[in-house]
Protein backbone atom coordinates (compact mmCIF):
# COMPACT_ATOMS: atom_id res chain seq x y z
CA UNK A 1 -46.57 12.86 16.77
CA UNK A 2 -44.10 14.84 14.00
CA UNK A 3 -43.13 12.74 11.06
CA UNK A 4 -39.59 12.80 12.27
CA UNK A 5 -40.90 11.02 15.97
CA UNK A 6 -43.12 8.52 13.63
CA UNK A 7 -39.37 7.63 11.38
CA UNK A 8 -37.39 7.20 14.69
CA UNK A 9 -40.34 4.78 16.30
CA UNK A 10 -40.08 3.01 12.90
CA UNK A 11 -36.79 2.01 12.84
CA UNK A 12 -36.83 1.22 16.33
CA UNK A 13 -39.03 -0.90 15.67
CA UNK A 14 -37.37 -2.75 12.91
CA UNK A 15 -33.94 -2.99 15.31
CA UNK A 16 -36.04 -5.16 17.17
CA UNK A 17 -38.19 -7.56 15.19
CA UNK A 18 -36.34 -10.66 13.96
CA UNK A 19 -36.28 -11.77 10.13
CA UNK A 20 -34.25 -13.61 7.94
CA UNK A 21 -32.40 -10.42 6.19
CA UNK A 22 -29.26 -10.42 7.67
CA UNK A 23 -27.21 -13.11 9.85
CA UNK A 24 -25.13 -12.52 13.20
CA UNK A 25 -22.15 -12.44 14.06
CA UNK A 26 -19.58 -13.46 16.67
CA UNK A 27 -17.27 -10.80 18.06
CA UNK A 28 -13.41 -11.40 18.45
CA UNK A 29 -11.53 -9.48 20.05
CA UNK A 30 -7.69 -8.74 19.02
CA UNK A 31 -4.44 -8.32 21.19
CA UNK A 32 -3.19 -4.64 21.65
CA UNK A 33 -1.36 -5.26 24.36
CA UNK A 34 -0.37 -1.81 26.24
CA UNK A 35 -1.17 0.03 22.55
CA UNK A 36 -3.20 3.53 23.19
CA UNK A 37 -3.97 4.24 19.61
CA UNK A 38 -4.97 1.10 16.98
CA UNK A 39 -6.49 1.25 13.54
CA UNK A 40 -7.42 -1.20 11.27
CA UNK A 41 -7.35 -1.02 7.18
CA UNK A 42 -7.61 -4.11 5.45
CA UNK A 43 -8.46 -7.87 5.65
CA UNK A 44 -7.77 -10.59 3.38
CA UNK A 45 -10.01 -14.09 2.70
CA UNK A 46 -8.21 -16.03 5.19
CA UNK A 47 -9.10 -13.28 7.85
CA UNK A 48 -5.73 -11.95 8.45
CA UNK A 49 -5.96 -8.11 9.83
CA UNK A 50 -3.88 -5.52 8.92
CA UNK A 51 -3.13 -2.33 10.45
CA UNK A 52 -1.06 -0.08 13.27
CA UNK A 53 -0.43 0.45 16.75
CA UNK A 54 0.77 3.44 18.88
CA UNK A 55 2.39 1.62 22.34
CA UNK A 56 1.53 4.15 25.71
CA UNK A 57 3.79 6.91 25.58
CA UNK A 58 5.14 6.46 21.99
CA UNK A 59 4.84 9.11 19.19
CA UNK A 60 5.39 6.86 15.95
CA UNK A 61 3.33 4.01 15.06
CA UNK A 62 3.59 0.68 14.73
CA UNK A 63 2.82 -1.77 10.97
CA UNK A 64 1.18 -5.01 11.87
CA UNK A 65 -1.10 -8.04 11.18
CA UNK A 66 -3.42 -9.82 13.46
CA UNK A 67 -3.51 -13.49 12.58
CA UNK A 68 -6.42 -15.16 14.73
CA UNK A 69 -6.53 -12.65 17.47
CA UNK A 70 -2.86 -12.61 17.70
CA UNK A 71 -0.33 -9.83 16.54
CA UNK A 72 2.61 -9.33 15.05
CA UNK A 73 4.51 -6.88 13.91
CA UNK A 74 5.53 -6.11 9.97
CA UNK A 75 8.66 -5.34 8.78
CA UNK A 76 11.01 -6.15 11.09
CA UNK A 77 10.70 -5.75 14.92
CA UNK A 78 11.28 -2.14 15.40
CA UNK A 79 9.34 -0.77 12.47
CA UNK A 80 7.82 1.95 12.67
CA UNK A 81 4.64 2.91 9.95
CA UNK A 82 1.35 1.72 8.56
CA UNK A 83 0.45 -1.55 6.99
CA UNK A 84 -2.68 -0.47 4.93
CA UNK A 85 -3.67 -3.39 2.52
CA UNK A 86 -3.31 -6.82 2.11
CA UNK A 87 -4.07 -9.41 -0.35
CA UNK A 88 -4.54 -13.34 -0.60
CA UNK A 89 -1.20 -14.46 -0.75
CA UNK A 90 -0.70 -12.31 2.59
CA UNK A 91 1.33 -9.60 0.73
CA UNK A 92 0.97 -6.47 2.25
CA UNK A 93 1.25 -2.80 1.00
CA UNK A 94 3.20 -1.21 4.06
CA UNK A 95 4.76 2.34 4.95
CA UNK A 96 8.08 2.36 6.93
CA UNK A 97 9.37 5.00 8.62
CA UNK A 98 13.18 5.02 8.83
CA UNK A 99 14.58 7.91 10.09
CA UNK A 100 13.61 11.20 8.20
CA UNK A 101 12.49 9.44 4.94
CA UNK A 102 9.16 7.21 4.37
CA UNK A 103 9.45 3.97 1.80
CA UNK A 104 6.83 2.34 0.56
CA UNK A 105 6.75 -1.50 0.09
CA UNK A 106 5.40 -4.72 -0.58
CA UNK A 107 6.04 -6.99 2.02
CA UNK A 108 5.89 -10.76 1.27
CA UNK A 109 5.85 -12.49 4.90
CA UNK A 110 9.73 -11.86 5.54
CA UNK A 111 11.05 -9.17 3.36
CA UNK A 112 9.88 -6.41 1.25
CA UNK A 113 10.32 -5.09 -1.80
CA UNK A 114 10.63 -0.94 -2.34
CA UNK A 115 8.17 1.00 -4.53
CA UNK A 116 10.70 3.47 -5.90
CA UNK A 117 10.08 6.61 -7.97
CA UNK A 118 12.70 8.70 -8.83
CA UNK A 119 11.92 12.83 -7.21
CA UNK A 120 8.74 11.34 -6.09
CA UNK A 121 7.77 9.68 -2.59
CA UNK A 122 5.52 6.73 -2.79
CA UNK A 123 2.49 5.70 -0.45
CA UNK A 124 1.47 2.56 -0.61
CA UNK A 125 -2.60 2.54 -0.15
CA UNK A 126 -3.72 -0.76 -1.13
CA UNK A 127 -2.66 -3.99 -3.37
CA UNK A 128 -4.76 -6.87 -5.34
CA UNK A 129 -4.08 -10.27 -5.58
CA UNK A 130 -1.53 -10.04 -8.47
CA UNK A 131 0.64 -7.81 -6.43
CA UNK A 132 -0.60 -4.35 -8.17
CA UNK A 133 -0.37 -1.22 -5.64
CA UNK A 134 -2.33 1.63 -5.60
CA UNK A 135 -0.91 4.96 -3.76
CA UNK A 136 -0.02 8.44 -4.06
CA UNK A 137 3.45 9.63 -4.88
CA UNK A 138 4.11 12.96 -2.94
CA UNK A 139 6.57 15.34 -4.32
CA UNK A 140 8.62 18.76 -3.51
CA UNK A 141 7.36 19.63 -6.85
CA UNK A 142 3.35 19.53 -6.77
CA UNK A 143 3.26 19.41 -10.00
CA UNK A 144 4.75 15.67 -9.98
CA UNK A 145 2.04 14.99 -6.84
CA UNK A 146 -0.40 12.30 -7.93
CA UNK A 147 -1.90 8.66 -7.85
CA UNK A 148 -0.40 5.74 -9.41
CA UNK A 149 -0.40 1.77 -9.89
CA UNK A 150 2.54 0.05 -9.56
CA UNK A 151 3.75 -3.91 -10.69
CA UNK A 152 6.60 -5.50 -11.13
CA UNK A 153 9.12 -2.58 -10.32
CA UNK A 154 7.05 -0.65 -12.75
CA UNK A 155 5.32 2.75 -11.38
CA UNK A 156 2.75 4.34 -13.87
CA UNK A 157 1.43 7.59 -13.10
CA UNK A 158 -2.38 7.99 -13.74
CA UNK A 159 -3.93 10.13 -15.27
CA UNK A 160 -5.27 13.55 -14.06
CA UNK A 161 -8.76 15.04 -13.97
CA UNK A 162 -8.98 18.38 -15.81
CA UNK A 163 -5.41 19.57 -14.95
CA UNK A 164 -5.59 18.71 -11.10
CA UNK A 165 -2.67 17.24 -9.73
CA UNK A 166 -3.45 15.89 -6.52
CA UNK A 167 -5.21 12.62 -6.42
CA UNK A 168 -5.17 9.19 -4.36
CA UNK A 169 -5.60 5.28 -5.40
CA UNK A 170 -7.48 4.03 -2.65
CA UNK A 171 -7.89 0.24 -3.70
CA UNK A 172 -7.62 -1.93 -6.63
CA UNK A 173 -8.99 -4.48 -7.73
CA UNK A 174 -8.06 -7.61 -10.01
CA UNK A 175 -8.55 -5.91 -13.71
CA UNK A 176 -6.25 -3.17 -12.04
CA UNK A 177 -9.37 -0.86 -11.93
CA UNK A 178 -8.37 1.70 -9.17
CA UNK A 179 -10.97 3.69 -6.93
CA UNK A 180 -9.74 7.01 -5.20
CA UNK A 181 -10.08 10.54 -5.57
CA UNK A 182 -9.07 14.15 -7.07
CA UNK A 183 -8.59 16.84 -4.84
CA UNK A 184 -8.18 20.71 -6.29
CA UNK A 185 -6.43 23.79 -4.43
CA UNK A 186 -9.95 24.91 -2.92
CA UNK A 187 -10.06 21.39 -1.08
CA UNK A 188 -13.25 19.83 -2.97
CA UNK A 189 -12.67 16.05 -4.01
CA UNK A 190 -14.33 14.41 -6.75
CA UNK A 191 -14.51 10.63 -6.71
CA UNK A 192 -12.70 8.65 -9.67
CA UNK A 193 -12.46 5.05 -10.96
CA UNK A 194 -9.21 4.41 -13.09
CA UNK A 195 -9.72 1.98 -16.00
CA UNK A 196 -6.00 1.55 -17.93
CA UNK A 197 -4.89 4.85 -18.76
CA UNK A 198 -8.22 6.46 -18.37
CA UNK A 199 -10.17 8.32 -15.61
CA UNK A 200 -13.77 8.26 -15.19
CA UNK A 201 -15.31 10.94 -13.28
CA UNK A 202 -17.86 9.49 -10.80
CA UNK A 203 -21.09 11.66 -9.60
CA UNK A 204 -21.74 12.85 -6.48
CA UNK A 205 -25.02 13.12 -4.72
CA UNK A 206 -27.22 16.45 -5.76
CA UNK A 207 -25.52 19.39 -3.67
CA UNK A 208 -23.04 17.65 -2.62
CA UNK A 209 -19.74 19.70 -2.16
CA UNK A 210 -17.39 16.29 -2.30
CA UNK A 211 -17.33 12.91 -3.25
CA UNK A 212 -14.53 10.03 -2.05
CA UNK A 213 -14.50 6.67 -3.80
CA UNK A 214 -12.37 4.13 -1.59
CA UNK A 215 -13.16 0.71 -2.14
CA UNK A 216 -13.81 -1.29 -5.29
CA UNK A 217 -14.52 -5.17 -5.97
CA UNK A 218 -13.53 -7.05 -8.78
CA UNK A 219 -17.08 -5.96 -10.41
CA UNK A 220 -16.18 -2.50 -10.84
CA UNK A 221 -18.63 -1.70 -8.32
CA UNK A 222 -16.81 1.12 -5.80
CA UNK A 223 -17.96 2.81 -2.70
CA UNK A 224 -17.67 5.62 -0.36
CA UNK A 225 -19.01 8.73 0.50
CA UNK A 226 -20.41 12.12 -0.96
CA UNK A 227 -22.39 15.29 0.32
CA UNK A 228 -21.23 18.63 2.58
CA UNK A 229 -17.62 18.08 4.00
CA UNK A 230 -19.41 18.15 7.49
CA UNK A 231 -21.96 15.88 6.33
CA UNK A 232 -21.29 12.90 4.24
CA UNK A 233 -23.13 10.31 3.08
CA UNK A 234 -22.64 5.88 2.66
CA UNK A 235 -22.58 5.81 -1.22
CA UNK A 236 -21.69 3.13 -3.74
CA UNK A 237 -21.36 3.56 -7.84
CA UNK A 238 -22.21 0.80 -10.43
CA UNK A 239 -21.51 1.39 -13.80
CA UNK A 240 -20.94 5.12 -13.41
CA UNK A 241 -24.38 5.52 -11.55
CA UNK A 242 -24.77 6.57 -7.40
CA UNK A 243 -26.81 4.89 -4.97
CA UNK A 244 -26.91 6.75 -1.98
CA UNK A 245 -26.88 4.03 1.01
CA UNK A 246 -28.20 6.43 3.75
CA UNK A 247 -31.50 4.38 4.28
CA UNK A 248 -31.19 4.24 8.37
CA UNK A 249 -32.24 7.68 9.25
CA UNK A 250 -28.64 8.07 10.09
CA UNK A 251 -27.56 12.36 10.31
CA UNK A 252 -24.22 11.06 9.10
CA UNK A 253 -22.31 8.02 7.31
CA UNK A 254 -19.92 7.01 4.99
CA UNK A 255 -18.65 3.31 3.55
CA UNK A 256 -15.54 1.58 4.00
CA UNK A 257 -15.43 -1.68 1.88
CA UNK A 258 -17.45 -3.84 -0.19
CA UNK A 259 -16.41 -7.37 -1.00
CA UNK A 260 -17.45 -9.32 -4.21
CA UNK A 261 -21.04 -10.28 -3.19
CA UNK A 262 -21.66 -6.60 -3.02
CA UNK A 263 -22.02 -6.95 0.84
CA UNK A 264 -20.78 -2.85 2.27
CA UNK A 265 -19.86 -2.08 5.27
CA UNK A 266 -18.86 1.26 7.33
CA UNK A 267 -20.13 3.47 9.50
CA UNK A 268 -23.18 5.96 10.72
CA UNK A 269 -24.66 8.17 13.35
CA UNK A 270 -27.80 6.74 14.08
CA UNK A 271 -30.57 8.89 15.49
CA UNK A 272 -30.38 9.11 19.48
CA UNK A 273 -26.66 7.88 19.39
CA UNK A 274 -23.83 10.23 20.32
CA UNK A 275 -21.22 8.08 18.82
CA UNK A 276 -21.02 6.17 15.37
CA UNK A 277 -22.03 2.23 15.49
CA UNK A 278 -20.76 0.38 12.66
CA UNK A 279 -23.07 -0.72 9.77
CA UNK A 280 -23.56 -3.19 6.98
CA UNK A 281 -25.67 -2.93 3.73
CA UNK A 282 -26.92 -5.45 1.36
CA UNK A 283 -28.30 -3.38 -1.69
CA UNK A 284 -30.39 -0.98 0.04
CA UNK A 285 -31.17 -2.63 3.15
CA UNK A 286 -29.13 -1.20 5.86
CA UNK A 287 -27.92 -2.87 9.29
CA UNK A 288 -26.03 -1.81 12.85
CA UNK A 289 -23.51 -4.60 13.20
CA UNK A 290 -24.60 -4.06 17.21
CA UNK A 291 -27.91 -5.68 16.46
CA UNK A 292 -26.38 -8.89 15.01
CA UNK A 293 -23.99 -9.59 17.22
CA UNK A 294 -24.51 -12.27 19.29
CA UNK A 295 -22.29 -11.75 22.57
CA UNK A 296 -20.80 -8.74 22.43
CA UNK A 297 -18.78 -8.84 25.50
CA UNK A 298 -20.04 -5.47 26.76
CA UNK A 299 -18.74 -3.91 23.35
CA UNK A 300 -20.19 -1.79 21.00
CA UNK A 301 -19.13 -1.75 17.47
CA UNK A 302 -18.11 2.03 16.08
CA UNK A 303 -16.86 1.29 12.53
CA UNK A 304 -16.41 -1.46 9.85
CA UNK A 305 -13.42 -0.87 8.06
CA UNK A 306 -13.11 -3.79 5.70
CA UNK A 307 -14.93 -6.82 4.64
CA UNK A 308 -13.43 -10.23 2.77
CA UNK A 309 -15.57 -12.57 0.51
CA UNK A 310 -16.43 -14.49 3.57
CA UNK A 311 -17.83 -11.88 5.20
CA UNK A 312 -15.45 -11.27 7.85
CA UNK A 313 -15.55 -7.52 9.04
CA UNK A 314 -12.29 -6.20 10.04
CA UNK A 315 -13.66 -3.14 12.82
CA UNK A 316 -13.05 -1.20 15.75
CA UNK A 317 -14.98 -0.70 18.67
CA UNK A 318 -15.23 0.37 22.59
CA UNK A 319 -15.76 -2.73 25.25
CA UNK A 320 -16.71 -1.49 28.81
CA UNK A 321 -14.53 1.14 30.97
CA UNK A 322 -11.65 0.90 28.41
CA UNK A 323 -11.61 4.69 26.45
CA UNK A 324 -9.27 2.88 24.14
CA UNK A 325 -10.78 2.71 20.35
CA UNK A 326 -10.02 -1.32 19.91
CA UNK A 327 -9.54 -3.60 17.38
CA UNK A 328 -12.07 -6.49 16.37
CA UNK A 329 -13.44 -9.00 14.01
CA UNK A 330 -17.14 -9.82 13.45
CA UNK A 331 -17.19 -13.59 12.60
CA UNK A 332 -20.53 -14.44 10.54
CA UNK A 333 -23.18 -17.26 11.71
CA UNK A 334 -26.07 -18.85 10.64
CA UNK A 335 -28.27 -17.50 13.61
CA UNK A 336 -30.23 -16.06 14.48
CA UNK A 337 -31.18 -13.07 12.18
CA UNK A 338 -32.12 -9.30 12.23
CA UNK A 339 -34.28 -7.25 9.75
CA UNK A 340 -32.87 -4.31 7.96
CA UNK A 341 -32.91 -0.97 9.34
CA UNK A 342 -35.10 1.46 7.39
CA UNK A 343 -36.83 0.81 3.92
């Protein structure tokens, strides 16, 4: 038998034999109603989803939040955009599309309140729990392209990385630390942490061509991916150092979130598996959210996309005959238990 036939029986193996390394999870469902096209972004502690919808034979998309499994729509009942963050107090960064022209806002349950920048059009990417937004201010001018933070009415321009002016803030967190990346004219990224008025440079794994930093807790530590454009790999950064997560034998993966226990979760194509199954990491130990689930309702889980601090996974997933990506959240339990995938 090769090597790589001995790894594959190996973490077979491991799917299958119980331990006390990881817990389950119970699979909810959310309402779509006759939506073709859903994402999800962001999830706050009280479990509160946000995200879009594109209804059957619509072009433009839809902002809303799932409460429970139940949705509604954000800003106002025929908006059209992306709601892409939320925080505690249920504020959400949102992007409306009205007419020809895009505004980004905070919206605070009822009403919002505009990001504005003069000669500059503001994305809204993600928020903390202070109200601080992180984005990327587009521009007719590239030279005024660029990521920002923004509180209070106040927009402050961060600062570039050796002259490049395109960038993105991803996510912040409560010290206003934002995570996101650089991007020059040849289309390589480099991933970035923003402390204050100063940029840190984060590494990327050896050979890799790219690195994307898009979450970060209120530790500083920030995750995402790195390696060949066509190839990219689940990594997280602590104090300016890379782990790479890839520990599952996976050809391909990349994180989404990490909440304050460190807990990571995102995606990977395992071996065997045509399409992506959602993971989870703790440190190095890495999981397929499929294995801990425990009904899941003829589902299988694709992708984690965000993760609160009581480890409630906003994801998305196929469920039987339906070709429809769908929305879901993984609900943790107490049993029983799976043991990591890999090391």
């Amino acid at each position: 038998m090769s090597r790589g036939a001995i790894r594959v029986a190996f973490l077979v193996v491991l799917f299958l034999v119980p331990s006390l390394s990881a817990q389950s999870y119970d699979l909810v469902l959310l309402d779509v109603g006759g939506a073709e096209l859903v994402s999800v972004a962001a999830i706050n502690d009280s479990g509160e989803i946000v995200g879009m919808v594109r209804p059957e034979g619509v072009e433009s998309t839809t902002p809303v939040i799932w409460r429970g499994s139940e949705r509604s729509i954000l800003g106002g009942p025929a908006a059209r955009g992306y709601a892409r963050g939320i925080n505690s107090r249920g504020e959400v960064a949102l992007e409306l599309h009205v007419g020809t022209d895009n505004h980004a806002l905070v919206w605070y349950g009822s009403a919002g309140r505009r990001i504005e920048a003069p000669d500059r059009y503001p994305v809204a990417m993600g928020l903390n729990d202070a109200g601080a937004v992180t984005g990327f201010c587009a521009s007719e001018n590239p030279d005024r392209w660029g990521a920002f933070r923004w509180l209070d009415g106040r927009l402050t321009m961060l600062p570039r990385l050796r002259g490049i002016h395109e960038s993105i803030g991803y996510a912040i967190n409560a010290s206003g630390d934002v995570a996101g990346s650089v991007g020059s004219a040849d289309e390589i990224s480099f991933a970035v942490i923003w402390k204050e008025n100063e940029i840190i440079e984060l590494p990327a794994l050896p050979g890799a061509s790219y690195s994307l930093a898009v979450d970060i807790n209120d530790s500083g530590v920030a995750v995402g991916s790195s390696g060949l454009a066509y190839l990219p790999r689940a990594v997280r950064w602590e104090n300016s150092q890379i782990l790479d997560l890839g520990t599952a034998g996976e050809e391909l993966s990349a994180a989404h979130g990490i909440n304050e226990q460190g807990v990571v979760v995102g995606a990977a194509v395992l071996p065997g598996e045509a399409e992506a199954h959602a993971m989870l990491w703790r440190g190095r130990a890495a999981f397929d959210l499929n294995a801990l689930i425990r009904d899941p309702q003829g589902c299988v889980v694709l992708s984690g996309a965000a993760i609160n601090n009581r480890g409630q996974i906003a994801a998305l997933g196929r469920c039987g005959d339906d070709d429809r990506v769908l929305p879901m959240r993984l609900d943790p339990r107490t049993e029983p238990r799976r043991r990591a995938v890999g090391r």
